[in-house]
N, C-alpha and C. Protein backbone atom coordinates (compact mmCIF):
# COMPACT_ATOMS: atom_id res chain seq x y z
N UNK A 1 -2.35 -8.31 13.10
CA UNK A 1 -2.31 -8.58 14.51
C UNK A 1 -1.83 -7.33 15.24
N UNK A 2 -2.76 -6.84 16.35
CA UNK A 2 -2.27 -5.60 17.18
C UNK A 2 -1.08 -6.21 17.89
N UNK A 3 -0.16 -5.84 18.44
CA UNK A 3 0.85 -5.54 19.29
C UNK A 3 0.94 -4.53 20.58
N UNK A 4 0.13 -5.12 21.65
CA UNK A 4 0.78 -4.02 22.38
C UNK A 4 1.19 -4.45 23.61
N UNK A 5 2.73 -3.46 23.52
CA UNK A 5 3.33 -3.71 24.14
C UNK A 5 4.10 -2.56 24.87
N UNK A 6 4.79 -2.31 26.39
CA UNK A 6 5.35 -1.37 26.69
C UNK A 6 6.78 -1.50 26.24
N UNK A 7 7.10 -1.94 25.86
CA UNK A 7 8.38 -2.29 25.38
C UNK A 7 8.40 -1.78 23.55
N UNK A 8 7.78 -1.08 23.00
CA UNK A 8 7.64 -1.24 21.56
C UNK A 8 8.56 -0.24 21.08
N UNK A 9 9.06 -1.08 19.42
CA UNK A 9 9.69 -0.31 18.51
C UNK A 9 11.52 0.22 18.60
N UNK A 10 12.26 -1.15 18.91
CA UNK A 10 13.27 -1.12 18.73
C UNK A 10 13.71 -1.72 17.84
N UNK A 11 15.43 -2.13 18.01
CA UNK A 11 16.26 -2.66 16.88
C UNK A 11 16.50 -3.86 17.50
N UNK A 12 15.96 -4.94 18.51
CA UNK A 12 16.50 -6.24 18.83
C UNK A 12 15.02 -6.22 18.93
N UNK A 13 14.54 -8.12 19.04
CA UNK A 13 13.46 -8.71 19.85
C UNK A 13 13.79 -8.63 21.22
N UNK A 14 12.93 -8.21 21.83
CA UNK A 14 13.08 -7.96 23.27
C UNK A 14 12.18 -10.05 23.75
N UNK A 15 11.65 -10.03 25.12
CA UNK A 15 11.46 -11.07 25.20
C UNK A 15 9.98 -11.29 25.98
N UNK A 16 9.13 -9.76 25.21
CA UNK A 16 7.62 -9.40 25.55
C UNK A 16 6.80 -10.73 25.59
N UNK A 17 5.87 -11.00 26.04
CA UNK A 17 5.20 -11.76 25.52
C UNK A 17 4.26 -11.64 24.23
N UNK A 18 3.98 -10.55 23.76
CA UNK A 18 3.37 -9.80 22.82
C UNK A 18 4.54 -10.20 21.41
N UNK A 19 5.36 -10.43 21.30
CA UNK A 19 6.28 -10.48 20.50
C UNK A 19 6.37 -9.16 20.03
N UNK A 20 6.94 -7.84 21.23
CA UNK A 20 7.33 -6.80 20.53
C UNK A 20 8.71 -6.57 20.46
N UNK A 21 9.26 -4.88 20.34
CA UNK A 21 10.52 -4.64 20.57
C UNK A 21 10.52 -4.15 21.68
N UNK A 22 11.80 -3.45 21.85
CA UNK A 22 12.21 -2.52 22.73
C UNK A 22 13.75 -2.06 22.62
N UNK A 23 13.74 -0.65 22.31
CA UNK A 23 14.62 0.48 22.16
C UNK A 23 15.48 0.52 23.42
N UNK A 24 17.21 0.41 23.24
CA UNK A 24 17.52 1.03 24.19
C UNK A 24 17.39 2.32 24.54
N UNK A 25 16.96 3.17 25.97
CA UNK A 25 16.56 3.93 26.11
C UNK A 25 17.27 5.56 25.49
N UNK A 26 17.14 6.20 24.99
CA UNK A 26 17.83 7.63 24.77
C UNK A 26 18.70 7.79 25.73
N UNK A 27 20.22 8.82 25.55
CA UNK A 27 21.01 8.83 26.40
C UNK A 27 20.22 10.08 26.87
N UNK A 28 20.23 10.10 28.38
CA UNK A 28 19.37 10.93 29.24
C UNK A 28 20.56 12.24 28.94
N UNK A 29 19.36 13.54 29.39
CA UNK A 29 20.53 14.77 29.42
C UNK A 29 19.59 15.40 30.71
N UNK A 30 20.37 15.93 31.36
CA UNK A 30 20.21 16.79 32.52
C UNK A 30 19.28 17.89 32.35
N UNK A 31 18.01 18.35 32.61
CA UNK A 31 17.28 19.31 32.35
C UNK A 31 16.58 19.62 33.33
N UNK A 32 15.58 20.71 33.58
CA UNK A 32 14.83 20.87 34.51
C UNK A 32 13.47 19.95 34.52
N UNK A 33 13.82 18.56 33.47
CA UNK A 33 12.08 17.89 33.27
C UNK A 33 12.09 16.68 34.03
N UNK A 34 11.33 15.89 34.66
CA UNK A 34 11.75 14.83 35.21
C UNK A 34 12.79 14.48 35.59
N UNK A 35 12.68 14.31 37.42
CA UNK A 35 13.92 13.69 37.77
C UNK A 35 15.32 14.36 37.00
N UNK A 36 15.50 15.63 36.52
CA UNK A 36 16.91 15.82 35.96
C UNK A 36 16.85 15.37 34.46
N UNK A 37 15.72 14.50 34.03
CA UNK A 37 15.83 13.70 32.66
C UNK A 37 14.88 14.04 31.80
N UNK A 38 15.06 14.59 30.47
CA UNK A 38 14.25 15.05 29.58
C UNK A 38 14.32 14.06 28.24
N UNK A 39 13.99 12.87 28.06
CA UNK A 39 14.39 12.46 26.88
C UNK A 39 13.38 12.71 25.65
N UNK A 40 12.50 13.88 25.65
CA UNK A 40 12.70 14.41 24.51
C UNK A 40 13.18 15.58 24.53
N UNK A 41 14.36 16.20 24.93
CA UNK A 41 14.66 17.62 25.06
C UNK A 41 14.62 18.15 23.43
N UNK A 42 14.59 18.82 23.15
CA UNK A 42 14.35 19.43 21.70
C UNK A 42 13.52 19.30 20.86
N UNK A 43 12.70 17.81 21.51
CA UNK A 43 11.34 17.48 20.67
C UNK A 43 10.47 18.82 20.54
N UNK A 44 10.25 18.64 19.00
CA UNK A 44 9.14 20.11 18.46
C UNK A 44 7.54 19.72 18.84
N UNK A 45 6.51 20.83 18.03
CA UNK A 45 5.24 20.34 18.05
C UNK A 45 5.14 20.75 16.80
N UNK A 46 6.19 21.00 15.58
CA UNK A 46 6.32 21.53 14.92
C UNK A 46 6.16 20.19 13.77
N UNK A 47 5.53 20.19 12.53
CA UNK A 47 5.83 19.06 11.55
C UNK A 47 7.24 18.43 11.41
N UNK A 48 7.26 17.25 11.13
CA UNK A 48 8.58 16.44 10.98
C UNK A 48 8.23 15.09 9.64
N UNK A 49 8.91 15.70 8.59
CA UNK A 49 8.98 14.86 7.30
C UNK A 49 10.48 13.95 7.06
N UNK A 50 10.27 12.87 6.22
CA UNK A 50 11.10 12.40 5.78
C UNK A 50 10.84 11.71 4.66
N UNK A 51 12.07 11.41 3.72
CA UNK A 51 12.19 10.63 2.49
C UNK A 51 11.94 9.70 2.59
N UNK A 52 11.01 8.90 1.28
CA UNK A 52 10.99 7.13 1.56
C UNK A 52 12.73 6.54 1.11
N UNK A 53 12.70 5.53 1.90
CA UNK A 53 14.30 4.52 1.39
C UNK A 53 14.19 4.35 -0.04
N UNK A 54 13.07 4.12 -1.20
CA UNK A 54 13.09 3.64 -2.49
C UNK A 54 11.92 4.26 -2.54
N UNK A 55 11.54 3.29 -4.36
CA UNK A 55 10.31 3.56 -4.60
C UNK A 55 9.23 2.78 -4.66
N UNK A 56 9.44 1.12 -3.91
CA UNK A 56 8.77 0.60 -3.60
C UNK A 56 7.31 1.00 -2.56
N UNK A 57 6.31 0.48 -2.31
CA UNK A 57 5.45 0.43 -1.42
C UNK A 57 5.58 -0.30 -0.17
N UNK A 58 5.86 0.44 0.79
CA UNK A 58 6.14 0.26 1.64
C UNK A 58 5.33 -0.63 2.40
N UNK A 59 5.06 -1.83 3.18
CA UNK A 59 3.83 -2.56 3.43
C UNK A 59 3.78 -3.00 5.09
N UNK A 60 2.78 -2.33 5.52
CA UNK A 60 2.80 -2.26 6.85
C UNK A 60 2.41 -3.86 7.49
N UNK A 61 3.33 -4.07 8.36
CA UNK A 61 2.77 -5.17 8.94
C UNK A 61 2.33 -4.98 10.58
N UNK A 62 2.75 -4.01 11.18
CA UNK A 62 2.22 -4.42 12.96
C UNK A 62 2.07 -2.80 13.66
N UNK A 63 1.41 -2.37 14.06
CA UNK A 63 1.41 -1.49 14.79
C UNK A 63 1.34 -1.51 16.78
N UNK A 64 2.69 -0.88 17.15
CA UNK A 64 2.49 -1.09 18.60
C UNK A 64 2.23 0.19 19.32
N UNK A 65 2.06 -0.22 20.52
CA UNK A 65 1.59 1.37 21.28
C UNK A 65 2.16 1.02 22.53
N UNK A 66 3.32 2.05 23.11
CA UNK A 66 2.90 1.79 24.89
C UNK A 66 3.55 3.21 25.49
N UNK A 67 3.76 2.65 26.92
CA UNK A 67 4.28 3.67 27.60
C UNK A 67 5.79 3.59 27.95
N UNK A 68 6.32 4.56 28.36
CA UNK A 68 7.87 4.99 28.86
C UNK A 68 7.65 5.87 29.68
N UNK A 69 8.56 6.08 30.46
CA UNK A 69 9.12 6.92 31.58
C UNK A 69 9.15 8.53 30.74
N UNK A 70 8.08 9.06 30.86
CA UNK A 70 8.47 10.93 30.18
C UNK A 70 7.67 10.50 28.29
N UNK A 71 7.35 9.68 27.95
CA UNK A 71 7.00 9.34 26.44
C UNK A 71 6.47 8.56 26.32
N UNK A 72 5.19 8.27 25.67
CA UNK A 72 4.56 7.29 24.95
C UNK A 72 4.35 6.76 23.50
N UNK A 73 4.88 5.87 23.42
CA UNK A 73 4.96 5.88 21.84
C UNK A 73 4.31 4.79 21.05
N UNK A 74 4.19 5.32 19.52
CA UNK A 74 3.91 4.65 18.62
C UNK A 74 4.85 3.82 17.34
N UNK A 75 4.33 2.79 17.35
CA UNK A 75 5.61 2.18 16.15
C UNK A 75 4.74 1.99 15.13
N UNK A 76 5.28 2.21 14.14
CA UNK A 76 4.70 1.14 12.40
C UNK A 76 5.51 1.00 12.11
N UNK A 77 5.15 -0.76 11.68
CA UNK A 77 6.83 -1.89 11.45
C UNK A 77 5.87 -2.29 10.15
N UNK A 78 7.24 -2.06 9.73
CA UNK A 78 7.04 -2.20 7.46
C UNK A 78 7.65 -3.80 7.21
N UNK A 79 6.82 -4.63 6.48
CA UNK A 79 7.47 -5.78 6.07
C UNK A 79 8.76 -5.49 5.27
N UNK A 80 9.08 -4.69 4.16
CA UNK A 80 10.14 -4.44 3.18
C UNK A 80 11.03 -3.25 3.24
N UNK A 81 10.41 -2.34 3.73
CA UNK A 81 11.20 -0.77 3.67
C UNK A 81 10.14 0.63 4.17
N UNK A 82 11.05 1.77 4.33
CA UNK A 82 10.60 2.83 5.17
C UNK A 82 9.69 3.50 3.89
N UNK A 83 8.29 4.19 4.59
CA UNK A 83 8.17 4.89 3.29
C UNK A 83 8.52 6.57 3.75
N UNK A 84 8.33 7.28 2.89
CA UNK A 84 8.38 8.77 3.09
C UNK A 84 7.10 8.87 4.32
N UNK A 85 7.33 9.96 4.75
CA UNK A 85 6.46 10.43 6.00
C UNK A 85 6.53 11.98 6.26
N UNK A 86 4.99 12.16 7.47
CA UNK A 86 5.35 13.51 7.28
C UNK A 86 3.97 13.36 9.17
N UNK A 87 4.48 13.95 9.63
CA UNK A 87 3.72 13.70 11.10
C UNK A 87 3.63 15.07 11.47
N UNK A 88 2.23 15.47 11.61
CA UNK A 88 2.12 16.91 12.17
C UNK A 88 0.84 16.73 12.96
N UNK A 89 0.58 18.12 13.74
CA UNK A 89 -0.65 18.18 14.53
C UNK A 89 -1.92 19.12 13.21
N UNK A 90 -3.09 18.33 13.50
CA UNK A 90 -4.12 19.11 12.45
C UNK A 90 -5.10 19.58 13.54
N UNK A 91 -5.55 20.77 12.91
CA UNK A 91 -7.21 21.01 13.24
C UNK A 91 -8.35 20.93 12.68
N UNK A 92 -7.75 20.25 11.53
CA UNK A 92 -8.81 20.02 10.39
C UNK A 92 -9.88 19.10 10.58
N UNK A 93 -11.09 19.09 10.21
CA UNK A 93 -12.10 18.04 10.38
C UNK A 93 -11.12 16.93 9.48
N UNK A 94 -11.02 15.73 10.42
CA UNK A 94 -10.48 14.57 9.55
C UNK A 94 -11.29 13.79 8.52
N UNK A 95 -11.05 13.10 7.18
CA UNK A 95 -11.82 12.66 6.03
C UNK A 95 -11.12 11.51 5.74
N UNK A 96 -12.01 10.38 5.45
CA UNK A 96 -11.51 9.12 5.26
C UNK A 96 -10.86 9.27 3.88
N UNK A 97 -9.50 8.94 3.79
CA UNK A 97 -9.28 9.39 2.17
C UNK A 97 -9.73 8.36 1.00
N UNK A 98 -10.05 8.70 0.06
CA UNK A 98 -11.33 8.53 -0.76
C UNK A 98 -12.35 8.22 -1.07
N UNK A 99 -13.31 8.20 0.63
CA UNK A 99 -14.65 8.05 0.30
C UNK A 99 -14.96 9.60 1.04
N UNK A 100 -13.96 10.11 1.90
CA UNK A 100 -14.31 11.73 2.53
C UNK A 100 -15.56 11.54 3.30
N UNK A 101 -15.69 10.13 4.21
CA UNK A 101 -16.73 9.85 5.08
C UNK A 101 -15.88 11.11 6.56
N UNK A 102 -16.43 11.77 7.18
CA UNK A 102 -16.21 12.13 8.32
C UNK A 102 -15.11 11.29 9.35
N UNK A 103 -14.10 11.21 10.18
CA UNK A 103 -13.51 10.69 10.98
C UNK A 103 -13.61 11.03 12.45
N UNK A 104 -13.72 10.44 13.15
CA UNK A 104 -13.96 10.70 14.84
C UNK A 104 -13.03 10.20 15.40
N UNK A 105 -12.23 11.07 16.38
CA UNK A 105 -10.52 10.43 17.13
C UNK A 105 -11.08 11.25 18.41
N UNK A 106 -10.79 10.15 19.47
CA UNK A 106 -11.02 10.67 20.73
C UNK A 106 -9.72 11.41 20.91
N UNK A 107 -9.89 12.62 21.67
CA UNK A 107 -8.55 13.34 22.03
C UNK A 107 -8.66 15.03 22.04
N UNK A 108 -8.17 15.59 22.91
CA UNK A 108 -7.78 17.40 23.08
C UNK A 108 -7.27 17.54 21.43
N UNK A 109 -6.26 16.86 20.82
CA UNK A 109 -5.12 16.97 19.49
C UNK A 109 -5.35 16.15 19.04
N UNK A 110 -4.82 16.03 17.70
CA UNK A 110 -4.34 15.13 16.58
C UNK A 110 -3.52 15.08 15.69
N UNK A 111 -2.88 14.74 15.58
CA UNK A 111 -1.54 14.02 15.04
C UNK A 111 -1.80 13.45 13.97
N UNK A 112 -1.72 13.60 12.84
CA UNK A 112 -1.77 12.64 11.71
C UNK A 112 -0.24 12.58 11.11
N UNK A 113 -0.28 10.84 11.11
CA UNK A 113 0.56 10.53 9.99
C UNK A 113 0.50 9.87 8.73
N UNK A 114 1.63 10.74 7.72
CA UNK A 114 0.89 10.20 6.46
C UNK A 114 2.42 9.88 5.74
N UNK A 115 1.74 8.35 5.36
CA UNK A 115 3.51 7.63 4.72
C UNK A 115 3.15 7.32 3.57
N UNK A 116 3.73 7.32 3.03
CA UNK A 116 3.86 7.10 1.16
C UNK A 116 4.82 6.89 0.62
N UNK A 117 5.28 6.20 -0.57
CA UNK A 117 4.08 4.82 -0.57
C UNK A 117 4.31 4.26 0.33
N UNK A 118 3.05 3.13 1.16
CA UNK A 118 2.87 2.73 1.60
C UNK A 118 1.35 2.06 1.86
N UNK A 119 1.46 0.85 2.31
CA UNK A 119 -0.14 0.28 2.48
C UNK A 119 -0.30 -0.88 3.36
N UNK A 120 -1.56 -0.94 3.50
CA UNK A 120 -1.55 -2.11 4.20
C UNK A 120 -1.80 -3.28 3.52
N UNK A 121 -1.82 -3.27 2.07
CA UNK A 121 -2.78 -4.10 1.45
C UNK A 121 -0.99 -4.68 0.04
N UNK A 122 -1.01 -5.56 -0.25
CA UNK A 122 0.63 -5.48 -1.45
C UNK A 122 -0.45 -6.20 -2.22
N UNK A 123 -0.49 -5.29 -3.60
CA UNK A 123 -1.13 -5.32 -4.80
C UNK A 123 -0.13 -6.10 -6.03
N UNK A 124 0.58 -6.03 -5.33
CA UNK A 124 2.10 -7.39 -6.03
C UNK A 124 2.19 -8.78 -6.03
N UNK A 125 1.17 -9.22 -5.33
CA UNK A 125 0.65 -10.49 -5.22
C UNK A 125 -0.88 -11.60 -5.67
N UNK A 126 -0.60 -10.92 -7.30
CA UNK A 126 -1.30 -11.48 -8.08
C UNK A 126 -2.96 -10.69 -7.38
N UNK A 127 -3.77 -12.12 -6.26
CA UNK A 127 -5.29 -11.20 -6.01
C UNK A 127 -4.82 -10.08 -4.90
N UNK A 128 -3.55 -9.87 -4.59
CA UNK A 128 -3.40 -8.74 -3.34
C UNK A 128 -3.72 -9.68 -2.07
N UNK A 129 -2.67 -9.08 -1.17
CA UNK A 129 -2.22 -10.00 0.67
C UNK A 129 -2.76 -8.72 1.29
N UNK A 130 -3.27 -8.55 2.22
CA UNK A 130 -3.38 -8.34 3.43
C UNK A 130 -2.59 -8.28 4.29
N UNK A 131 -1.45 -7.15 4.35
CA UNK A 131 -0.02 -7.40 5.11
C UNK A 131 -0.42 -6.82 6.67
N UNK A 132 -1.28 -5.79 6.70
CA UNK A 132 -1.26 -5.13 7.93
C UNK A 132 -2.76 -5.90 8.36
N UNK A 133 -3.42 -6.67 9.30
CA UNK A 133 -4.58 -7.65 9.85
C UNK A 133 -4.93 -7.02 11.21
N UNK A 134 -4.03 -5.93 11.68
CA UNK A 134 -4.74 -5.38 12.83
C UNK A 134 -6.10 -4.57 12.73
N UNK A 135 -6.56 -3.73 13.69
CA UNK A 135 -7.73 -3.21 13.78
C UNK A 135 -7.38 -1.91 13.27
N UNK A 136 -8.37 -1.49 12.62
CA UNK A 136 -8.54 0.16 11.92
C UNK A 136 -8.74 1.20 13.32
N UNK A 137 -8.92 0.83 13.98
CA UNK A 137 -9.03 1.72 15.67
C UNK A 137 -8.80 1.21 16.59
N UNK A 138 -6.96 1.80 17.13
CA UNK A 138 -6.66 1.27 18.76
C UNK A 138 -7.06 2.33 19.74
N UNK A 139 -7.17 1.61 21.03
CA UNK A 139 -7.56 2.02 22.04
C UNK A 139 -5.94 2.19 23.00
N UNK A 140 -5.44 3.60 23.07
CA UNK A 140 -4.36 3.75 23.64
C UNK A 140 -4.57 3.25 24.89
N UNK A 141 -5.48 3.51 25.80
CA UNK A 141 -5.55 3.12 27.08
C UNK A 141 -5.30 1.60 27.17
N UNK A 142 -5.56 0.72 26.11
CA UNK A 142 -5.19 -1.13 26.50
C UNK A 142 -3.86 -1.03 26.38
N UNK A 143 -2.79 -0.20 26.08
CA UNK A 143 -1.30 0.14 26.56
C UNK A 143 -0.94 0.53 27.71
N UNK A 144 -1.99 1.23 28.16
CA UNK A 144 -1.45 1.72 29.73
C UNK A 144 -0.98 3.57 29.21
N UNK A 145 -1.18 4.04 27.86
CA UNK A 145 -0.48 5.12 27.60
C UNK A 145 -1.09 6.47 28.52
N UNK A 146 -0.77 7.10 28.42
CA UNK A 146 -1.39 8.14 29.28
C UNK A 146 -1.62 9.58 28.51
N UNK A 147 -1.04 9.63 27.71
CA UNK A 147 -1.47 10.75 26.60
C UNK A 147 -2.12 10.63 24.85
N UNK A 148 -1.34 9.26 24.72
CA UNK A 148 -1.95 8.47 23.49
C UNK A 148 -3.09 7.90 24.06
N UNK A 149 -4.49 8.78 23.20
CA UNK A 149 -5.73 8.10 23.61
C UNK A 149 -6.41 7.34 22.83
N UNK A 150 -5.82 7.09 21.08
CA UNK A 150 -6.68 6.61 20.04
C UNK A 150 -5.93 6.93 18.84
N UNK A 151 -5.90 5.49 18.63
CA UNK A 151 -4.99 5.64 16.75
C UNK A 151 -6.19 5.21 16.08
N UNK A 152 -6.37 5.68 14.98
CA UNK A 152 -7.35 5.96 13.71
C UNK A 152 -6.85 5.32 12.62
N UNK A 153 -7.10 4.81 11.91
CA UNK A 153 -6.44 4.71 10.13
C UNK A 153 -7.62 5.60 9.83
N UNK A 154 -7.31 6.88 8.74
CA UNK A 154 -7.71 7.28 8.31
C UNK A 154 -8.05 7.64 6.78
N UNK A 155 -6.57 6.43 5.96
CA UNK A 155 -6.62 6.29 4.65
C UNK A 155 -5.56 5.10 4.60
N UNK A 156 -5.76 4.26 3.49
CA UNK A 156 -4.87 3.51 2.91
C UNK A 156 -5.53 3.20 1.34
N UNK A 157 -4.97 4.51 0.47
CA UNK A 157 -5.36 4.59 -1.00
C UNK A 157 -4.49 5.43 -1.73
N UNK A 158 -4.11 4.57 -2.73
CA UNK A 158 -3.51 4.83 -4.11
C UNK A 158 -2.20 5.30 -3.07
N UNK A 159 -1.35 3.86 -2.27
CA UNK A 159 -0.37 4.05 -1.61
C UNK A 159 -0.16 5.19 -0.74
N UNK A 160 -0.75 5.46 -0.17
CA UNK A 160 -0.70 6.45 0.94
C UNK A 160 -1.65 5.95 2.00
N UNK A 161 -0.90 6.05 3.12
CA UNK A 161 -1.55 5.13 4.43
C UNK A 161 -1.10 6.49 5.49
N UNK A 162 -2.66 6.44 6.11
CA UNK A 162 -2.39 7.82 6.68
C UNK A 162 -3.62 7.15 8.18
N UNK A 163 -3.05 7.72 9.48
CA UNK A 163 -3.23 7.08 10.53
C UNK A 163 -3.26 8.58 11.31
N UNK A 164 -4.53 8.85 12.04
CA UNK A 164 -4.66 9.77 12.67
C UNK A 164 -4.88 9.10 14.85
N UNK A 165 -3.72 10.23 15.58
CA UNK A 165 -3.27 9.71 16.27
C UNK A 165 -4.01 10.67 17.69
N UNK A 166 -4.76 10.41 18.10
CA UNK A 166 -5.61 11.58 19.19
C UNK A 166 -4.67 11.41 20.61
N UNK A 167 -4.91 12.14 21.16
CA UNK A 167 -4.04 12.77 22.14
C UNK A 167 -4.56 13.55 23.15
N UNK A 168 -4.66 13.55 24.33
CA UNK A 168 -4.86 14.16 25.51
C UNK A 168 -4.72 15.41 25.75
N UNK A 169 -3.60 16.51 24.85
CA UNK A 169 -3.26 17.25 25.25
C UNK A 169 -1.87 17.54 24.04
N UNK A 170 -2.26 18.73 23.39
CA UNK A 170 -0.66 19.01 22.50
C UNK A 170 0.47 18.94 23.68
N UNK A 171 1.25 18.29 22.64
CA UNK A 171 2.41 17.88 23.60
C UNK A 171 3.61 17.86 22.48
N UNK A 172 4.46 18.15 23.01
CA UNK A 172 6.15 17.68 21.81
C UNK A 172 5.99 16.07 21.59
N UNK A 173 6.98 15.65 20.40
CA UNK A 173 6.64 14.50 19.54
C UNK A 173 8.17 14.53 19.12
N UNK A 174 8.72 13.28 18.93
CA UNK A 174 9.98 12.71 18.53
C UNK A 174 9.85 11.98 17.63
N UNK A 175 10.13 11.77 16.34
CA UNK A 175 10.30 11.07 15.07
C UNK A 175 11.76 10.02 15.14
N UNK A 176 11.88 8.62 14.76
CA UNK A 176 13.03 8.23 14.69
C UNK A 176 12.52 6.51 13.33
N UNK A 177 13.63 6.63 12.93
CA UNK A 177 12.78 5.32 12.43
C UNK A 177 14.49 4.33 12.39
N UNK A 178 14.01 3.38 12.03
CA UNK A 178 14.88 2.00 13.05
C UNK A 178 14.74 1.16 11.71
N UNK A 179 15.50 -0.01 11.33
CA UNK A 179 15.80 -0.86 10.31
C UNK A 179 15.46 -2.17 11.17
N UNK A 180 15.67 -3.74 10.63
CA UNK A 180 16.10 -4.94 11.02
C UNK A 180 14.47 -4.76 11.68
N UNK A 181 13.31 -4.97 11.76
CA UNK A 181 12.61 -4.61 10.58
C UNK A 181 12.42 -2.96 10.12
N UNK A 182 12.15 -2.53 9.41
CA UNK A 182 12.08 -1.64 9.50
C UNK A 182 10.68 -0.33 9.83
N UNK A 183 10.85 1.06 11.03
CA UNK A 183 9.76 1.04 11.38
C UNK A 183 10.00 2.16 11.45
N UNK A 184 8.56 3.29 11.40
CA UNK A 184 8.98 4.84 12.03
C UNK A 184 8.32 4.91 13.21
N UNK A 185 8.99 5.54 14.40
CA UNK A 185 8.67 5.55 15.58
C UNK A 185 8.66 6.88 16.05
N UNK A 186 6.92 7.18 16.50
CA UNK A 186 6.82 8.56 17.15
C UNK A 186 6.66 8.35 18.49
N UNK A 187 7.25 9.04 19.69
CA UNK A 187 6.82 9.33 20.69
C UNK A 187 6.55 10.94 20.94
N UNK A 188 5.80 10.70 22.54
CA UNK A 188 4.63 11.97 22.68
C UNK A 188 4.89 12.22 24.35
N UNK A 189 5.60 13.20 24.40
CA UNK A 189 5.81 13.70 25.62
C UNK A 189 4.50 13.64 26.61
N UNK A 190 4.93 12.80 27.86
CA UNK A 190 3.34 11.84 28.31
C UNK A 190 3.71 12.67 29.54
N UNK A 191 2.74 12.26 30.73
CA UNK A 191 2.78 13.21 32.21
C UNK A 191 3.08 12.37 32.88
């Protein structure tokens, strides 16, 4: 099931109708970016990796998309645990991973993220569940986002689930990931 919501990818249920989250907001710092308020000040365009929590497979259940004030962001919420990750901008022709069919992402950039282990599919359940039931291609604009133009799945094989993220325009990017469920959350410095 898609999720979208402007409210996405916190640590409480907020009271969306979408049944998403929502993050209390970053403590603002004084800058020359908006209104005095930069809440991604230090955000890179630079790659940003992290360790998985275990060595389980991580099993995706919901992906949300929306907008914020200065950021638009993306969530992936894991039924069991975080996997390792690694979120950078490519210029590479994108390839479906393991059939290497061609990929098409509307967008100036792209962003791919790639988590491991992780899947959408838990092979732990005798014929295998279907944990993640959303669509293989969102449409950022049914968020209202303004720089997120198109999320992709671009692989989910031999535990590696990799989601290519098109974009309007290179822009800085913030990595954070959140527990109670647990999720990694990128936002994308929006206009």
């Amino acid at each position: 099931m898609l999720a979208v919501s402007s409210g996405c990818g916190g640590s409480h249920k907020s009271s969306t109708p979408s049944g998403g989250y929502s993050l209390p907001s970053p403590t603002p710092t004084t800058t020359t970016g908006t209104g005095g308020i930069d809440p991604l000040e230090g955000a890179p365009t630079t790659p940003v990796a992290g360790a998985a929590n275990g060595s389980e497979t991580a099993l995706l259940d919901r992906i949300a998309v929306g907008r914020h004030e200065g950021y638009d962001r993306v969530v992936f919420e894991f039924k069991n645990l975080l996997p390792g990750y690694k979120v950078a901008y490519t210029n590479e022709p994108l390839k479906e991973d393991g059939s290497g069919k061609p990929v098409d992402v509307k967008g100036a950039a792209v962003v791919v993220v790639r988590m491991e282990p992780a899947s959408g599919f838990d092979l732990n359940t005798g014929e295998g569940v279907m944990t993640y039931k959303g669509p293989r291609r969102i449409d950022g604009s049914a968020a209202g986002t303004s720089v997120v133009q198109e999320l992709v799945r671009t692989g989910d094989f031999e535990a590696v689930l990799s989601w290519a993220i098109g974009l309007s325009d290179k822009v800085d990017f913030r990595v954070r990931t959140a527990t109670s469920p647990p999720r990694l959350i990128v936002d994308f410095r929006n206009h």
